[in-house]
C-alpha atoms as a PDB file:
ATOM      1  CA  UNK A   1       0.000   0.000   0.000  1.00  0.00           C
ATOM      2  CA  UNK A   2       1.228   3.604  -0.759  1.00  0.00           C
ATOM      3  CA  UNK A   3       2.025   5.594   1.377  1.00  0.00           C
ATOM      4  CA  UNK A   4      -0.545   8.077   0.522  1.00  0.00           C
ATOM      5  CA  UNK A   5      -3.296   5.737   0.275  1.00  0.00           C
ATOM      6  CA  UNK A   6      -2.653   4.603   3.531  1.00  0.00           C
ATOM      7  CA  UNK A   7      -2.325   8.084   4.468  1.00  0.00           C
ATOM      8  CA  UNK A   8      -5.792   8.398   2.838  1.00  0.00           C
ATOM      9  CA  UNK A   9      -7.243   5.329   4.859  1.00  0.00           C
ATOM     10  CA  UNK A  10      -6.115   6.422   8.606  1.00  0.00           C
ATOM     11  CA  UNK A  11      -7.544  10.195   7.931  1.00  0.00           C
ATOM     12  CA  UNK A  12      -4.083  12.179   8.068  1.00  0.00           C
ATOM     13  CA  UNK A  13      -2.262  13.950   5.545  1.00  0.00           C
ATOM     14  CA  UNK A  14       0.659  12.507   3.981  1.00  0.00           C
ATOM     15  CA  UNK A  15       3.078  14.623   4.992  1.00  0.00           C
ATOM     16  CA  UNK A  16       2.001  13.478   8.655  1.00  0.00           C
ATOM     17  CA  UNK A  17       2.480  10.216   7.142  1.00  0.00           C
ATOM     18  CA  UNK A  18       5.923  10.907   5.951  1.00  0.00           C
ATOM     19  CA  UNK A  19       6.916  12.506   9.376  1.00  0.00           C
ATOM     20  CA  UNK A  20       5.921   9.370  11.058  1.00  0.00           C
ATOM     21  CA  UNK A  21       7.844   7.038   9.060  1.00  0.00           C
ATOM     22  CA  UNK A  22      10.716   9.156   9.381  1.00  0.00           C
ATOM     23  CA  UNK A  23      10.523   9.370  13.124  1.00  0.00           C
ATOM     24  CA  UNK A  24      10.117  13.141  12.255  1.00  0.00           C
ATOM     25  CA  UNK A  25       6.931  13.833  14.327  1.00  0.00           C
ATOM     26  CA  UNK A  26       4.683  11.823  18.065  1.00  0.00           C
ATOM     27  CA  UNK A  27       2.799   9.731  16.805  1.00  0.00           C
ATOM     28  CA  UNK A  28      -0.931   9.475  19.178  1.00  0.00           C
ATOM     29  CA  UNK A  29      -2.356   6.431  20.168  1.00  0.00           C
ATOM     30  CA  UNK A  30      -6.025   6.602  17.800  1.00  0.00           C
ATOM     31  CA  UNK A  31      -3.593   6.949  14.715  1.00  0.00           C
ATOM     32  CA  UNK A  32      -1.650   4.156  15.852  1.00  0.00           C
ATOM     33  CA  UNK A  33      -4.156   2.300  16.133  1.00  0.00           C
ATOM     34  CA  UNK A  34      -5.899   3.371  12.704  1.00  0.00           C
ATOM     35  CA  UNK A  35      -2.359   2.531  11.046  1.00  0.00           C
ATOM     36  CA  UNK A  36      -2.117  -1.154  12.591  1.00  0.00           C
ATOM     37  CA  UNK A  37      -5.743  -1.658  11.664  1.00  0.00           C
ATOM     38  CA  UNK A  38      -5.386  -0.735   7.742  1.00  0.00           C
ATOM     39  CA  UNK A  39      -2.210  -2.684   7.536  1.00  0.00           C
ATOM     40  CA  UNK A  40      -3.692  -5.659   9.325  1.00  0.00           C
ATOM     41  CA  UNK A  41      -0.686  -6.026  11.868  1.00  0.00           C
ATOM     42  CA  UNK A  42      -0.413  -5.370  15.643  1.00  0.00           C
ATOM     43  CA  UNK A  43       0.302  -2.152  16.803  1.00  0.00           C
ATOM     44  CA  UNK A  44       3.458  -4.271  18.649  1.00  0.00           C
ATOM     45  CA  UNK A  45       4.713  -5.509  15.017  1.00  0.00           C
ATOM     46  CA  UNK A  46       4.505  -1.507  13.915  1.00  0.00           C
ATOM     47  CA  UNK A  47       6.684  -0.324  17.007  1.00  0.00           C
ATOM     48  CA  UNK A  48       9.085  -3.492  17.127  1.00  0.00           C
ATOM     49  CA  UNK A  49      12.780  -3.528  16.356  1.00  0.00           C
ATOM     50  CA  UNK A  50      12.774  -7.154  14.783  1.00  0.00           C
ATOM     51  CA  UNK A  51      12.195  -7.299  11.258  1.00  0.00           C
ATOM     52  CA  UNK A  52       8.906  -8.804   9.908  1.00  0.00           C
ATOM     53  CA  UNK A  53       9.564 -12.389   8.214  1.00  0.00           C
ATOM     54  CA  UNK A  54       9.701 -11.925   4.791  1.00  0.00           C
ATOM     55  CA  UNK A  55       6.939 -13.713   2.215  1.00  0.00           C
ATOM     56  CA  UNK A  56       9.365 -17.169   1.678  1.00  0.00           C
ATOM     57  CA  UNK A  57       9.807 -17.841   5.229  1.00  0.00           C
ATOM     58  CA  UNK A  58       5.825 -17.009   5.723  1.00  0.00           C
ATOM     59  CA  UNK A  59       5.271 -19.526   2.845  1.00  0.00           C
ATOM     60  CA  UNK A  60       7.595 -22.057   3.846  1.00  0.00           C
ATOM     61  CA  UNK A  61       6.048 -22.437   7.738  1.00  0.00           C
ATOM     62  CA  UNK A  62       2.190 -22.336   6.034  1.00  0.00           C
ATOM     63  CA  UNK A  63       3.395 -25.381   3.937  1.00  0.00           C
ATOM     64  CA  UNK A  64       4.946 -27.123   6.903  1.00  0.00           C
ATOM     65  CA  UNK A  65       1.155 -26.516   8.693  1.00  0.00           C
ATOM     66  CA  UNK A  66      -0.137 -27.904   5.968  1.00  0.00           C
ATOM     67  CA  UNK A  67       2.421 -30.981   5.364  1.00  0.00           C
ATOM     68  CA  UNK A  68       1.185 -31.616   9.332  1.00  0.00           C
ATOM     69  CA  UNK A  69      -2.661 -32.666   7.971  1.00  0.00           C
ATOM     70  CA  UNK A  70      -3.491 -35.562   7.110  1.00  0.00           C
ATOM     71  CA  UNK A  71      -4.645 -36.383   3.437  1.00  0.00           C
ATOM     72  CA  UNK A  72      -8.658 -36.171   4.408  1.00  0.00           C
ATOM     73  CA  UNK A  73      -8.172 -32.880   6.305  1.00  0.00           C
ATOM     74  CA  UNK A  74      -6.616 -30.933   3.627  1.00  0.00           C
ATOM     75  CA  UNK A  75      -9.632 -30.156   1.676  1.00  0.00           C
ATOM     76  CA  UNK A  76     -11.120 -28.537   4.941  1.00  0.00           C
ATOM     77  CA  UNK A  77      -7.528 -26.693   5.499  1.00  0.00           C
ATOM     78  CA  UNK A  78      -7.986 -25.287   1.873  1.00  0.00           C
ATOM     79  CA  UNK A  79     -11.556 -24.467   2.676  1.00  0.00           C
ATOM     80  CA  UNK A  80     -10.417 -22.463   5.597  1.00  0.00           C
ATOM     81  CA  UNK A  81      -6.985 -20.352   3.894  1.00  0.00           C
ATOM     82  CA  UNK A  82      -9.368 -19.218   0.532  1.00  0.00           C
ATOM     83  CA  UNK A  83     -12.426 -18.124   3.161  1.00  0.00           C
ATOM     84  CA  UNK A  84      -9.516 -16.684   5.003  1.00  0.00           C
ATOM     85  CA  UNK A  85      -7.868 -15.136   1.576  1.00  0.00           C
ATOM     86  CA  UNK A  86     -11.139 -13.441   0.756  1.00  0.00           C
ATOM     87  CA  UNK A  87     -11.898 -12.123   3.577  1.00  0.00           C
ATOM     88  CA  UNK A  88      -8.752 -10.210   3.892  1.00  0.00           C
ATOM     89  CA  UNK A  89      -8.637  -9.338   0.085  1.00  0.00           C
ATOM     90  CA  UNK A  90     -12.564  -7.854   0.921  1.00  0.00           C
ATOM     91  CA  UNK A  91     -10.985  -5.930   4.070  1.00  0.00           C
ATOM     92  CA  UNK A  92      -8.208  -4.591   1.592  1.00  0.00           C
ATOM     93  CA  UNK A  93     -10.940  -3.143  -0.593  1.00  0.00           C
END
């Protein structure tokens, strides 16, 4: 997401935006919380020094969840990630 649609989204300009992600400005609480909310994450993943796992080590450990069914409860498993896919691809307008 851009920054200025996300700017957009949370309801601040985006040079506020661009002051936040540059440690350039205090950042309240409600916007915070409007910014985890838009990008889906924990406000704790948004203030945290450890970098987020990157898309092939998020793939790899939802294969090794799914290598841990057995045969007959994969087709639920499936059921459950695209329900899970849409619904986030819905919330992401």
């Amino acid at each position: 997401m851009s920054q200025e649609a996300l700017a957009g989204k949370v309801g601040i300009s985006v040079t506020h935006m661009s002051h936040i992600e540059t440690g350039n400005t205090k950042l309240s609480l409600p916007v915070l919380s409007k910014i985890a909310e838009e990008l889906s994450v924990g406000a704790d993943a948004l203030l945290s020094d450890e970098p987020r796992p990157d898309k092939p080590t998020l793939s790899l450990e939802v294969r090794e969840i799914l290598d841990s069914f057995e045969v007959d409860e994969l087709p639920v498993a499936i059921e459950v990630l695209r329900a899970l896919r849409d619904a986030m691809a819905k919330r992401r307008g």
